[in-house]
PDB file of N, CA and C in Angstrom:
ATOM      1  N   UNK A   1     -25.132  11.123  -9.689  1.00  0.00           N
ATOM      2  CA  UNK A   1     -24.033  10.193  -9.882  1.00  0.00           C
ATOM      3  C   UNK A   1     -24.516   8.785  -9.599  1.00  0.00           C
ATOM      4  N   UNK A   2     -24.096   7.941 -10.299  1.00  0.00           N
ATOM      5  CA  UNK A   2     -24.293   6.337 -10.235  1.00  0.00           C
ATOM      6  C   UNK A   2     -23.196   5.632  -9.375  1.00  0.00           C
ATOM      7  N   UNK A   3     -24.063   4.565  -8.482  1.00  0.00           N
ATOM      8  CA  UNK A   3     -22.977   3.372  -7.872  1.00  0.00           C
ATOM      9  C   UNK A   3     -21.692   3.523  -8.874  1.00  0.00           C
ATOM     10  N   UNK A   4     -20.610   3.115  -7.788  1.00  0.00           N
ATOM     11  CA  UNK A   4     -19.528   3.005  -8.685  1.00  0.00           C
ATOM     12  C   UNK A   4     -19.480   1.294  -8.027  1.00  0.00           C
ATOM     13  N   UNK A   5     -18.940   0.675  -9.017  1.00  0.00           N
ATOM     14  CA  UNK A   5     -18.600  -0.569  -8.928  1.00  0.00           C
ATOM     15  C   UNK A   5     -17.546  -1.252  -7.739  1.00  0.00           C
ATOM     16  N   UNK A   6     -17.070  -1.684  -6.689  1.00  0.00           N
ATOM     17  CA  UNK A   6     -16.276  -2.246  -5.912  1.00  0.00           C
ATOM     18  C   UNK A   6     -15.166  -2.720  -6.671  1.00  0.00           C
ATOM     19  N   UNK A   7     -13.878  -1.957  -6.536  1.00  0.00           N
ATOM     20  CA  UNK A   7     -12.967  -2.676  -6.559  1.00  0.00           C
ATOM     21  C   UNK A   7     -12.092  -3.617  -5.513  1.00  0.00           C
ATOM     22  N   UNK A   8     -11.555  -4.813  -6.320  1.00  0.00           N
ATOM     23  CA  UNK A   8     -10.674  -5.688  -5.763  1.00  0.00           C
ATOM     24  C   UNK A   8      -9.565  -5.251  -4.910  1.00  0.00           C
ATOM     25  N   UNK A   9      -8.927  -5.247  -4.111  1.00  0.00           N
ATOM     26  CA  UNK A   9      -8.256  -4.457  -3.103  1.00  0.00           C
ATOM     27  C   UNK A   9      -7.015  -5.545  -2.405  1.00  0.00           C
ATOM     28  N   UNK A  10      -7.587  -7.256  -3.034  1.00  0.00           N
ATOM     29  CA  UNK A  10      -6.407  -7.922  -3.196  1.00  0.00           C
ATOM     30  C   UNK A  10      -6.220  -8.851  -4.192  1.00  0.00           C
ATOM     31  N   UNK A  11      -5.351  -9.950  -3.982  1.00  0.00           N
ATOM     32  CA  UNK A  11      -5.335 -10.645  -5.245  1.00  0.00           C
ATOM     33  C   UNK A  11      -5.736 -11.556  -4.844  1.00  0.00           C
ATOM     34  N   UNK A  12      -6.447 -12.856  -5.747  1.00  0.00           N
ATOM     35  CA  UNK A  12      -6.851 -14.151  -5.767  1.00  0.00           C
ATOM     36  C   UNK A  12      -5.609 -14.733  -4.825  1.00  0.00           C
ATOM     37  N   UNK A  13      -5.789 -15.988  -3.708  1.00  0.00           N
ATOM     38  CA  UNK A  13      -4.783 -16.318  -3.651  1.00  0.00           C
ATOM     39  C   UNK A  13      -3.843 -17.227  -3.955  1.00  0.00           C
ATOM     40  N   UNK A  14      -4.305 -17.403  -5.297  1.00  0.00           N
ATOM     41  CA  UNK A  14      -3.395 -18.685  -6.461  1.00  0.00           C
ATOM     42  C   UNK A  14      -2.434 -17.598  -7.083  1.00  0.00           C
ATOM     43  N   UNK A  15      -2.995 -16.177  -7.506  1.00  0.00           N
ATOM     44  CA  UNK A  15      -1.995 -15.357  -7.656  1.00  0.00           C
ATOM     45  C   UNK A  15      -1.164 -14.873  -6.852  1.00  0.00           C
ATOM     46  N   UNK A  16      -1.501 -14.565  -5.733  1.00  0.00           N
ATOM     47  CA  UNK A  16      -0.354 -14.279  -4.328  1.00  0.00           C
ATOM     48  C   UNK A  16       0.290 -15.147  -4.201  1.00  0.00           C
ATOM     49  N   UNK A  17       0.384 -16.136  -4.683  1.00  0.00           N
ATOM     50  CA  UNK A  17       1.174 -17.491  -3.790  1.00  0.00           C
ATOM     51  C   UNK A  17       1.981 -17.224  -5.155  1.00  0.00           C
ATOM     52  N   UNK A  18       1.670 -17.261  -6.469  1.00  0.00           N
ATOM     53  CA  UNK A  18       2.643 -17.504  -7.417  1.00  0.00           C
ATOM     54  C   UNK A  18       3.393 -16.269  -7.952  1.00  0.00           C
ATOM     55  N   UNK A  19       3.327 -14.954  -6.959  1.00  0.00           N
ATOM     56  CA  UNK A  19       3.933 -14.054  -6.742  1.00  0.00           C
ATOM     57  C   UNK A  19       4.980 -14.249  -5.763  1.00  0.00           C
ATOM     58  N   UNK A  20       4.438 -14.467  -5.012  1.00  0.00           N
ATOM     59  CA  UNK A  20       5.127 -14.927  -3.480  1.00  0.00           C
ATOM     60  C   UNK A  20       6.409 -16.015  -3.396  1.00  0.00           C
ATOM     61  N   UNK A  21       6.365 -16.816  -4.675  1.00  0.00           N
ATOM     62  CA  UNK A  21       7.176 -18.013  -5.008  1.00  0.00           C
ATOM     63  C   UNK A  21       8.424 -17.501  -5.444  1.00  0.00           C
ATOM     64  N   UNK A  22       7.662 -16.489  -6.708  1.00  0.00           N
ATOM     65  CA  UNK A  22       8.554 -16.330  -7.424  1.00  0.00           C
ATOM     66  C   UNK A  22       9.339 -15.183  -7.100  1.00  0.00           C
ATOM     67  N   UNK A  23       9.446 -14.711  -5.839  1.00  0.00           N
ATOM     68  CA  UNK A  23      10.104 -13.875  -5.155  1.00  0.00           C
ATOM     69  C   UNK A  23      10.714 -14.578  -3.919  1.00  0.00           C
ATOM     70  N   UNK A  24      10.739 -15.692  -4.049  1.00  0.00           N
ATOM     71  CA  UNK A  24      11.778 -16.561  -3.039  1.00  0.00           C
ATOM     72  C   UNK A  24      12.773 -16.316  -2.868  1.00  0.00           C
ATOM     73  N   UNK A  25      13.922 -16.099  -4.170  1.00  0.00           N
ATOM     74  CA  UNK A  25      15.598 -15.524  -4.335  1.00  0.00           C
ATOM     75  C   UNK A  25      15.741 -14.314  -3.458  1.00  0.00           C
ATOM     76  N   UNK A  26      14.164 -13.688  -4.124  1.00  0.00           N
ATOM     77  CA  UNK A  26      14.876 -11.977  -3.557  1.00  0.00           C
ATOM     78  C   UNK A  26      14.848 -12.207  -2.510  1.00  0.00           C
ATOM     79  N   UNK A  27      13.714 -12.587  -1.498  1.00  0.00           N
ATOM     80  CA  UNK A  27      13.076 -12.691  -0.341  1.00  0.00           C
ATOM     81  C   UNK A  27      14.623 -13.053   0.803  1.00  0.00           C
ATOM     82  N   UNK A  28      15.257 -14.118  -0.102  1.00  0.00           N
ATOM     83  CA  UNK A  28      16.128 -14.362   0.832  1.00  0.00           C
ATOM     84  C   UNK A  28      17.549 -14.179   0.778  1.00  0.00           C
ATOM     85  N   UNK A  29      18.005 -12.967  -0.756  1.00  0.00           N
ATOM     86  CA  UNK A  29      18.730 -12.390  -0.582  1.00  0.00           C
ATOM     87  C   UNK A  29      18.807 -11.359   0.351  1.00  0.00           C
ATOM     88  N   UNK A  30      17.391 -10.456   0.631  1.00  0.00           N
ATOM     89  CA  UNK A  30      17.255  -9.339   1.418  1.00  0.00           C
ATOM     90  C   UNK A  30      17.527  -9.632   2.694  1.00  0.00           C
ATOM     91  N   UNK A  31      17.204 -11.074   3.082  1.00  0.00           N
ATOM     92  CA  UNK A  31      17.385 -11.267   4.475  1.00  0.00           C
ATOM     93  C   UNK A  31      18.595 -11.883   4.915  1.00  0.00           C
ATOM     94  N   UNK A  32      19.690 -12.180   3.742  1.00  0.00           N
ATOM     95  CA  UNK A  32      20.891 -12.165   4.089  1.00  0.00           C
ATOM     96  C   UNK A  32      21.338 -10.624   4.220  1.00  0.00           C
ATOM     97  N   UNK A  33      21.191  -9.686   3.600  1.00  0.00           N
ATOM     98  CA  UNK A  33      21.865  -8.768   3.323  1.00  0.00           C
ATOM     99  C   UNK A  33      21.237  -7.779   4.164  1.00  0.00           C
ATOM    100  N   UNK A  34      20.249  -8.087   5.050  1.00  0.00           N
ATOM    101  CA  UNK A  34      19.786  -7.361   6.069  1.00  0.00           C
ATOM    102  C   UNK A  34      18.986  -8.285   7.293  1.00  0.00           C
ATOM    103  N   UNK A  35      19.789  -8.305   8.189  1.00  0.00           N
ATOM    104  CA  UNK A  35      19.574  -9.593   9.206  1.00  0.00           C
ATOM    105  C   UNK A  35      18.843  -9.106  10.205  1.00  0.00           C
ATOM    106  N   UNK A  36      17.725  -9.878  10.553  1.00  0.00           N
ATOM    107  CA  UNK A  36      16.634  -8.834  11.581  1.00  0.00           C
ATOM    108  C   UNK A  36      15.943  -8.428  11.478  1.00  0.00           C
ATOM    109  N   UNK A  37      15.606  -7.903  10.249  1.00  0.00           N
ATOM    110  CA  UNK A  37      14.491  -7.528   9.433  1.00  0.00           C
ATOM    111  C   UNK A  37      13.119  -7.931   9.676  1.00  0.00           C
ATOM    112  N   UNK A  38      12.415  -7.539  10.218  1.00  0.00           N
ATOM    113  CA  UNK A  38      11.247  -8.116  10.857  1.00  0.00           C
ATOM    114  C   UNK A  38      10.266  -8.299   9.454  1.00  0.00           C
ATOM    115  N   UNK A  39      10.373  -7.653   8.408  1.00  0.00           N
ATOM    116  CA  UNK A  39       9.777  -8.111   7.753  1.00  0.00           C
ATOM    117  C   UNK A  39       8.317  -7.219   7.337  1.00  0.00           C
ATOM    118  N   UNK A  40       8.673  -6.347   8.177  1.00  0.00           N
ATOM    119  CA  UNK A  40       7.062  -5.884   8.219  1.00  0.00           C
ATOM    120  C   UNK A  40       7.070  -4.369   7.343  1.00  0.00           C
ATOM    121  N   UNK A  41       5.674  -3.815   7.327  1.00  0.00           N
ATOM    122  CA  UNK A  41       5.891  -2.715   6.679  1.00  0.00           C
ATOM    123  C   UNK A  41       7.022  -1.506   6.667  1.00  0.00           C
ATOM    124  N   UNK A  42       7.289  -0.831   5.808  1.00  0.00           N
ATOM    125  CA  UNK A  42       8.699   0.073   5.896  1.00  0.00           C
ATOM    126  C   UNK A  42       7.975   1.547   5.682  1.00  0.00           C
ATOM    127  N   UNK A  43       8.935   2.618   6.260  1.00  0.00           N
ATOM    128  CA  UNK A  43       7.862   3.878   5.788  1.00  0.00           C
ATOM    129  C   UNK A  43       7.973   3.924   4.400  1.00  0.00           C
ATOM    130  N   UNK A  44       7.735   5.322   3.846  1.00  0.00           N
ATOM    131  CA  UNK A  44       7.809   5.577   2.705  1.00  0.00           C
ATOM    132  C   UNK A  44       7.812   6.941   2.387  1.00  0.00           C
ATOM    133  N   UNK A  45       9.550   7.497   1.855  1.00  0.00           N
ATOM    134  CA  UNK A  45       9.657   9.184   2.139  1.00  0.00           C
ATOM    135  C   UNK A  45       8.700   9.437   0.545  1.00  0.00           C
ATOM    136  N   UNK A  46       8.140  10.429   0.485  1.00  0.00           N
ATOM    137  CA  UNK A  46       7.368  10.889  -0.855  1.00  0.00           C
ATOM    138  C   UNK A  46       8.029  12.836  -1.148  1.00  0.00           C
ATOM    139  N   UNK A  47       8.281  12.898  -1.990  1.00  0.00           N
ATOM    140  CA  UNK A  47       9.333  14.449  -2.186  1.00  0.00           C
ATOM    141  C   UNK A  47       8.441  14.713  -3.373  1.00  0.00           C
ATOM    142  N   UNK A  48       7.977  15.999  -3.416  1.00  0.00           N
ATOM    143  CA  UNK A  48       7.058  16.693  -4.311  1.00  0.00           C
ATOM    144  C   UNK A  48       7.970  17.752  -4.764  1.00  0.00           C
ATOM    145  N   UNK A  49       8.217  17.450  -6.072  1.00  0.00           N
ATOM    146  CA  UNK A  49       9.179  18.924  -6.959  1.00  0.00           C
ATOM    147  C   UNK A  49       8.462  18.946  -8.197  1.00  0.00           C
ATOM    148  N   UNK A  50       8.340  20.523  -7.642  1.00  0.00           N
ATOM    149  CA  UNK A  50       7.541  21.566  -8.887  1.00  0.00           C
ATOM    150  C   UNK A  50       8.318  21.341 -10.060  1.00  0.00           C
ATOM    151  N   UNK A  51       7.378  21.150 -11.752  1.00  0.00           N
ATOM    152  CA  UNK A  51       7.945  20.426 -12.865  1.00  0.00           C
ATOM    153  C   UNK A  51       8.516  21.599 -12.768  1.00  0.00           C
ATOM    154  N   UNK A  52       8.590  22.762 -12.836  1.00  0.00           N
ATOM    155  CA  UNK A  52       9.522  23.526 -13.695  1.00  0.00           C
ATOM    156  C   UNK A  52      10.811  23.570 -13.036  1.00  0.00           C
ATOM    157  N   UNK A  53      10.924  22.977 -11.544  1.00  0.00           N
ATOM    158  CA  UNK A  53      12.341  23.004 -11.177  1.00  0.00           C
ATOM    159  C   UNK A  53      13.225  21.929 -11.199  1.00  0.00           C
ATOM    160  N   UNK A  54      12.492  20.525 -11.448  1.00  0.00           N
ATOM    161  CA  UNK A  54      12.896  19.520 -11.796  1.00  0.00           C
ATOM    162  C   UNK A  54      14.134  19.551 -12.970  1.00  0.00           C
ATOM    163  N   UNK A  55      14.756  19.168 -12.493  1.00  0.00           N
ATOM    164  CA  UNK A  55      15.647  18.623 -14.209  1.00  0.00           C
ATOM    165  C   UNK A  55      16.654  17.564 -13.935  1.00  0.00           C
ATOM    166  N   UNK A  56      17.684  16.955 -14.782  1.00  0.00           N
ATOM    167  CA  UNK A  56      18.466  15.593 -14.997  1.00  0.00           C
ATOM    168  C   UNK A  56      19.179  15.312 -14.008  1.00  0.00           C
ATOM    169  N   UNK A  57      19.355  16.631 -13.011  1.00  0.00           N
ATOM    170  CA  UNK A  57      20.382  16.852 -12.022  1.00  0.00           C
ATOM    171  C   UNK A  57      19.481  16.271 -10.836  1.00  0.00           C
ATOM    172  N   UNK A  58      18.305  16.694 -10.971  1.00  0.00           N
ATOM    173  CA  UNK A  58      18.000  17.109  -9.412  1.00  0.00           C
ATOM    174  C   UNK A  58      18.166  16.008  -8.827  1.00  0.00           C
ATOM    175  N   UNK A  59      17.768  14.546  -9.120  1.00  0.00           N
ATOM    176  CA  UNK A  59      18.071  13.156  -7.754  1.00  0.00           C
ATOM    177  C   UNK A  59      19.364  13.010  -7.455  1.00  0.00           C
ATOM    178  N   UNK A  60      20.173  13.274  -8.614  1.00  0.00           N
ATOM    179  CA  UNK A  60      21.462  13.175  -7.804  1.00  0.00           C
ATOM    180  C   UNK A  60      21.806  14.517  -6.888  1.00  0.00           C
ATOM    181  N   UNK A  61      21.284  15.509  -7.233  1.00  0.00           N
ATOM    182  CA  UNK A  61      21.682  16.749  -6.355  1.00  0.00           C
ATOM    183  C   UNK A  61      21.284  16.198  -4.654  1.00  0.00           C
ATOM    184  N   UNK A  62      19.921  15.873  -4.802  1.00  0.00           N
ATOM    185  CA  UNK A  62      19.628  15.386  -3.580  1.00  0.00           C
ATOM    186  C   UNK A  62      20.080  14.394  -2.911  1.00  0.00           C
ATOM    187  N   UNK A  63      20.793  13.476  -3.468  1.00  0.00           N
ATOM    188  CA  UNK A  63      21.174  12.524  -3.235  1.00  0.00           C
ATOM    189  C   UNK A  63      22.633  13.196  -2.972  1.00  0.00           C
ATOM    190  N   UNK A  64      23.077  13.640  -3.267  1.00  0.00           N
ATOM    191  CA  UNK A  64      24.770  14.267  -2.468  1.00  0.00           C
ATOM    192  C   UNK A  64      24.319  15.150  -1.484  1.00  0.00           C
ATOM    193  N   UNK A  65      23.060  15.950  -1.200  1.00  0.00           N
ATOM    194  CA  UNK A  65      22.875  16.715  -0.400  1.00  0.00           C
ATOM    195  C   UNK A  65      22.534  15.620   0.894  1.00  0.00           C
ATOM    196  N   UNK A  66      22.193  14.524   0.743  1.00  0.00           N
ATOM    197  CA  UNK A  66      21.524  13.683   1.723  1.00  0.00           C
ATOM    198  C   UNK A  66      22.795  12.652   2.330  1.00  0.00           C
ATOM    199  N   UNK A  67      23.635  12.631   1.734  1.00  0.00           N
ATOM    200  CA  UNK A  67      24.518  12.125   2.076  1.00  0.00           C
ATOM    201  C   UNK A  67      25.627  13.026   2.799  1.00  0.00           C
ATOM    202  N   UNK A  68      25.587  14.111   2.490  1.00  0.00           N
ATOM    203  CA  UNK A  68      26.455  15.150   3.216  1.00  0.00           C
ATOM    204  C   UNK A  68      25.790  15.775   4.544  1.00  0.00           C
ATOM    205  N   UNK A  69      24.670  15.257   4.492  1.00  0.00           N
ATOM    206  CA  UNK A  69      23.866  15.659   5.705  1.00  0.00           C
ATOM    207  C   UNK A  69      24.277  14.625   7.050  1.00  0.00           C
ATOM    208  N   UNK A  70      24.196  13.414   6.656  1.00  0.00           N
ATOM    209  CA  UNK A  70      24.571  11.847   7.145  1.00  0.00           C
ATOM    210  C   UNK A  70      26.078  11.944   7.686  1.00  0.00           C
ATOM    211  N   UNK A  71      26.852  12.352   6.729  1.00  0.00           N
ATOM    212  CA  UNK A  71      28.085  12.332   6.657  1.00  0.00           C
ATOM    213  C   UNK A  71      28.250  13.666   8.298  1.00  0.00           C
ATOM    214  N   UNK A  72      27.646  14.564   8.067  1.00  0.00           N
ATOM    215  CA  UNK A  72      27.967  15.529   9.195  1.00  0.00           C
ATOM    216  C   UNK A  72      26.985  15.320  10.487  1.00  0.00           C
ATOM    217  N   UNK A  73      25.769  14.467  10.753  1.00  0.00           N
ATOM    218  CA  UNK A  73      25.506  14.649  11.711  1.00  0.00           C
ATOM    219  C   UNK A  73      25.103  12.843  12.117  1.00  0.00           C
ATOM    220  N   UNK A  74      25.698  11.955  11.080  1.00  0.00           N
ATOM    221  CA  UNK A  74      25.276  10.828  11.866  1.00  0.00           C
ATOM    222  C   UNK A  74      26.601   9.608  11.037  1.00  0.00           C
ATOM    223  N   UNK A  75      27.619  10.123  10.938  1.00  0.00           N
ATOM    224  CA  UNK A  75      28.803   9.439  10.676  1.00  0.00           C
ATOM    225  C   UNK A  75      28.938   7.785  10.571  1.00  0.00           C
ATOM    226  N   UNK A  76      28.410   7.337  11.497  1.00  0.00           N
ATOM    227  CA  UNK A  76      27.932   5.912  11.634  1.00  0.00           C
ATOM    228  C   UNK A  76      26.758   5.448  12.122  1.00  0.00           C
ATOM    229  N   UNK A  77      26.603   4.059  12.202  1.00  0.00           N
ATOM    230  CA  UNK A  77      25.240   3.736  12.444  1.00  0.00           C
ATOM    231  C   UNK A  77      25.356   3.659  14.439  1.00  0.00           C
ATOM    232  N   UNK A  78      25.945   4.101  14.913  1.00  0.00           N
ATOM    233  CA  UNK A  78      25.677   3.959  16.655  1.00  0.00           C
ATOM    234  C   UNK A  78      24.513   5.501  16.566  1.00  0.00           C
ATOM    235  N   UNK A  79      25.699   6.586  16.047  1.00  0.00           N
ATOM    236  CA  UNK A  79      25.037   8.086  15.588  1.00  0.00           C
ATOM    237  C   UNK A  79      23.961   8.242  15.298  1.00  0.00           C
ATOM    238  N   UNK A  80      23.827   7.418  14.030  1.00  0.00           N
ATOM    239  CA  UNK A  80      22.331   7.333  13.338  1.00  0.00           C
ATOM    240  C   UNK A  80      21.199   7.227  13.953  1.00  0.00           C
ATOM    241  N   UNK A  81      21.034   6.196  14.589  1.00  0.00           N
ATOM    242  CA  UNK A  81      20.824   5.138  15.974  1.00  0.00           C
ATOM    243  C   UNK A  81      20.184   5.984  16.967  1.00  0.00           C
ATOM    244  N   UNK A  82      21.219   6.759  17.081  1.00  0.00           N
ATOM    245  CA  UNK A  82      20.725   7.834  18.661  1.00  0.00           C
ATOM    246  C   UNK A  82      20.077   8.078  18.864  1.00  0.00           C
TER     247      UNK A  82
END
């Protein structure tokens, strides 16, 4: 097998900045609409479904199942919290 070449792993930073700009609105809608927000990395849930069980239903299935879960064991955010 041959060297593989190094990839770039960030962006120039004339492009970050004119990413970064042009996400000003959002930037500071989010931080009206979520106050405190430190800003920093967030997790990230990842859900693996086998293609053959997948179909049109399933995000919303999960998505009422996840909410009925919430709904019975963490009603509000003090609950949630706990």
């Amino acid at each position: 097998m041959g060297q593989q070449e190094k990839v770039a792993t960030s962006l120039a930073g004339a492009v970050s900045e004119e990413i970064s700009a042009s996400l000003t609105a959002v930037d500071a809608e989010l931080a009206r609409r979520y106050p405190g927000d430190p800003g920093t990395r967030q997790p990230v849930h990842t859900v693996y479904v086998p293609g053959d069980v997948f179909e049109p239903g399933t995000l919303r299935s999960w998505g009422d199942q996840a909410l009925a879960a919430l709904d019975e064991h963490a009603p509000d955010a003090a609950s949630f919290a706990a």
